[in-house]
C-alpha atoms as a PDB file:
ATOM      1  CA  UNK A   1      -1.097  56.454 -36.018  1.00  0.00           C
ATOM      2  CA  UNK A   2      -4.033  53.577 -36.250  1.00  0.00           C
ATOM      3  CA  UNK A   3      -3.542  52.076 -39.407  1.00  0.00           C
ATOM      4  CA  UNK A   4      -6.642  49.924 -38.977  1.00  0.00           C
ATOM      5  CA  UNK A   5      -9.870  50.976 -41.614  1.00  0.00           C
ATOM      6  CA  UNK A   6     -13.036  49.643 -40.974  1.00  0.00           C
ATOM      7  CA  UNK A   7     -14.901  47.263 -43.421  1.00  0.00           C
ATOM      8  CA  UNK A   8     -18.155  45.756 -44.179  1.00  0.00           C
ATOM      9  CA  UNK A   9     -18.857  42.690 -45.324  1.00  0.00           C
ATOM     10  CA  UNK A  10     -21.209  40.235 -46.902  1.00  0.00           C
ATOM     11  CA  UNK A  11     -19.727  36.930 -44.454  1.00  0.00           C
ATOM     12  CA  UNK A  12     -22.098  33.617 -45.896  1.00  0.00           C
ATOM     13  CA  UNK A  13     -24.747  36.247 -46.482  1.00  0.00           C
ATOM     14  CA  UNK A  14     -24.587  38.106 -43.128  1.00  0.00           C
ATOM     15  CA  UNK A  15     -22.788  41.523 -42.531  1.00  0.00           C
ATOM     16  CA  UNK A  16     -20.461  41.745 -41.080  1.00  0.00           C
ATOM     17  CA  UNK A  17     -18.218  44.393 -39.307  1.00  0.00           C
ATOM     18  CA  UNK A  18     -13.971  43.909 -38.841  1.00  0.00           C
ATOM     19  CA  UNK A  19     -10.721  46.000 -38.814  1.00  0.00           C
ATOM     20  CA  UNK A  20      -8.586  46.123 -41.885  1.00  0.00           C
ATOM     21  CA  UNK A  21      -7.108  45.648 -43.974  1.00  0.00           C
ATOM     22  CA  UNK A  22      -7.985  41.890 -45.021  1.00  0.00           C
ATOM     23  CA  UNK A  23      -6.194  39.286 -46.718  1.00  0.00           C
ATOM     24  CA  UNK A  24      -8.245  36.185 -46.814  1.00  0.00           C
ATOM     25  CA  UNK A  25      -6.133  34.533 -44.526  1.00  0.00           C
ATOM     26  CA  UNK A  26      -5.567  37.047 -42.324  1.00  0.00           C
ATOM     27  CA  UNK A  27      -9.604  36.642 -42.075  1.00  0.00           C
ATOM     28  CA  UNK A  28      -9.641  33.116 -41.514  1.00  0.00           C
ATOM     29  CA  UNK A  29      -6.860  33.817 -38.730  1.00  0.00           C
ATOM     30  CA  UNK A  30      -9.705  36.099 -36.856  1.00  0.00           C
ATOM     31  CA  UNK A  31     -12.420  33.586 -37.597  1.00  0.00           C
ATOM     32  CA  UNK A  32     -10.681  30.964 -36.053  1.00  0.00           C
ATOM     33  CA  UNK A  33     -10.875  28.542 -39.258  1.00  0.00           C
ATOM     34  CA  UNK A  34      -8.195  26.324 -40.496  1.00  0.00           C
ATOM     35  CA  UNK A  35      -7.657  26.895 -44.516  1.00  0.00           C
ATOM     36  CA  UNK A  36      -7.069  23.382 -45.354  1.00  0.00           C
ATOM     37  CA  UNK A  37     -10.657  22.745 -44.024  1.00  0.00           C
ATOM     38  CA  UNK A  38     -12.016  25.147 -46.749  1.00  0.00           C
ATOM     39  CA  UNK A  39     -13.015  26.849 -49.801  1.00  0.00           C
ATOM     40  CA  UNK A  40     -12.998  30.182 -49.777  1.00  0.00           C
ATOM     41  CA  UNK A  41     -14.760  32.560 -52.459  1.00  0.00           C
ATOM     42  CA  UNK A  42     -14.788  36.450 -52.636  1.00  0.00           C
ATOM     43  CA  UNK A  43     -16.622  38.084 -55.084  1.00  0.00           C
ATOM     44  CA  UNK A  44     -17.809  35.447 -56.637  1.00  0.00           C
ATOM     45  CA  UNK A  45     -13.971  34.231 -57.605  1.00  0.00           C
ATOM     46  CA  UNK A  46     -12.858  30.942 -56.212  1.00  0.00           C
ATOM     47  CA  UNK A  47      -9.789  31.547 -54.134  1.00  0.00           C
ATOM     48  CA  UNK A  48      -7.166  28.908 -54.512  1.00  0.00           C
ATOM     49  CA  UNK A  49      -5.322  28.132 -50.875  1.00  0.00           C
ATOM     50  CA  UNK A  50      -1.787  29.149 -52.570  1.00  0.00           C
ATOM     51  CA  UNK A  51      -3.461  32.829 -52.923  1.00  0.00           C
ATOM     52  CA  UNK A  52      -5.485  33.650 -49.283  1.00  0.00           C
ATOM     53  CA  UNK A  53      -2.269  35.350 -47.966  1.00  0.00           C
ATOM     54  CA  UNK A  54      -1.702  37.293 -51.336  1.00  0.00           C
ATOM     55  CA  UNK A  55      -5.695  38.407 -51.928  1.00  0.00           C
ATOM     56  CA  UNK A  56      -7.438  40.732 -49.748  1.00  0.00           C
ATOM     57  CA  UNK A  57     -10.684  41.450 -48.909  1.00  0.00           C
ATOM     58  CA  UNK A  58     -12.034  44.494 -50.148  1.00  0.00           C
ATOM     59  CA  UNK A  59     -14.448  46.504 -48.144  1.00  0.00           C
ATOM     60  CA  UNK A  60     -18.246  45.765 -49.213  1.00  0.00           C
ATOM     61  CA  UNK A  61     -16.877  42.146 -50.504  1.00  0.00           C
ATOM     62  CA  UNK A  62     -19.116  39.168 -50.626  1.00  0.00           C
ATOM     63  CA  UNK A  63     -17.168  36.457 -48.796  1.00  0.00           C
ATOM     64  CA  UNK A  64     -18.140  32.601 -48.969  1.00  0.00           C
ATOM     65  CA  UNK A  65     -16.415  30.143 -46.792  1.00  0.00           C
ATOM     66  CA  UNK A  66     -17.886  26.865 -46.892  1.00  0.00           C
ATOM     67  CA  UNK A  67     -17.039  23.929 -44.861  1.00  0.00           C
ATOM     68  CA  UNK A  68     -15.950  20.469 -46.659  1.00  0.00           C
ATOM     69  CA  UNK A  69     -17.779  17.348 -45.768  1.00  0.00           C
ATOM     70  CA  UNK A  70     -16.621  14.167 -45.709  1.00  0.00           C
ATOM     71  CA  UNK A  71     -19.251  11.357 -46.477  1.00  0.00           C
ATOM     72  CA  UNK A  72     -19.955   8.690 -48.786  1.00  0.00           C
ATOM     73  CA  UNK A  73     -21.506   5.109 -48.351  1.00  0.00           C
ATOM     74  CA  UNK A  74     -20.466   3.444 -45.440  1.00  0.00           C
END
């Protein structure tokens, strides 16, 4: 028995096609992206680090992952 589901996606504004089910960080696992590098939003909702392993990523979800930037005045 497969118990992998396909979903869909909205990934930074492209679709996006992946197995399920999704936690957010088993979707930065498949991504390749390190969480502490990271902010993560899904729906809209700001996902705190402590919660990626305990939310998951619904099928048709808008995800946001956005890269922090260090900079500043040299």
């Amino acid at each position: 028995m497969n118990s992998r589901m396909p979903l869909r996606i909205l990934l930074n504004g492209e679709p996006r096609d992946l197995d399920g089910p999704l936690t957010v960080s088993t979707l930065l696992a498949k991504l390749g992206i390190d969480a502490r590098l990271v902010a993560v939003e899904v729906n809209r909702r700001v996902i705190r680090r402590a919660q990626h392993e305990a939310t998951d990523v619904p099928d048709g979800a808008e995800v946001e992952i956005v890269s922090f930037v260090g900079g500043g005045r040299a």
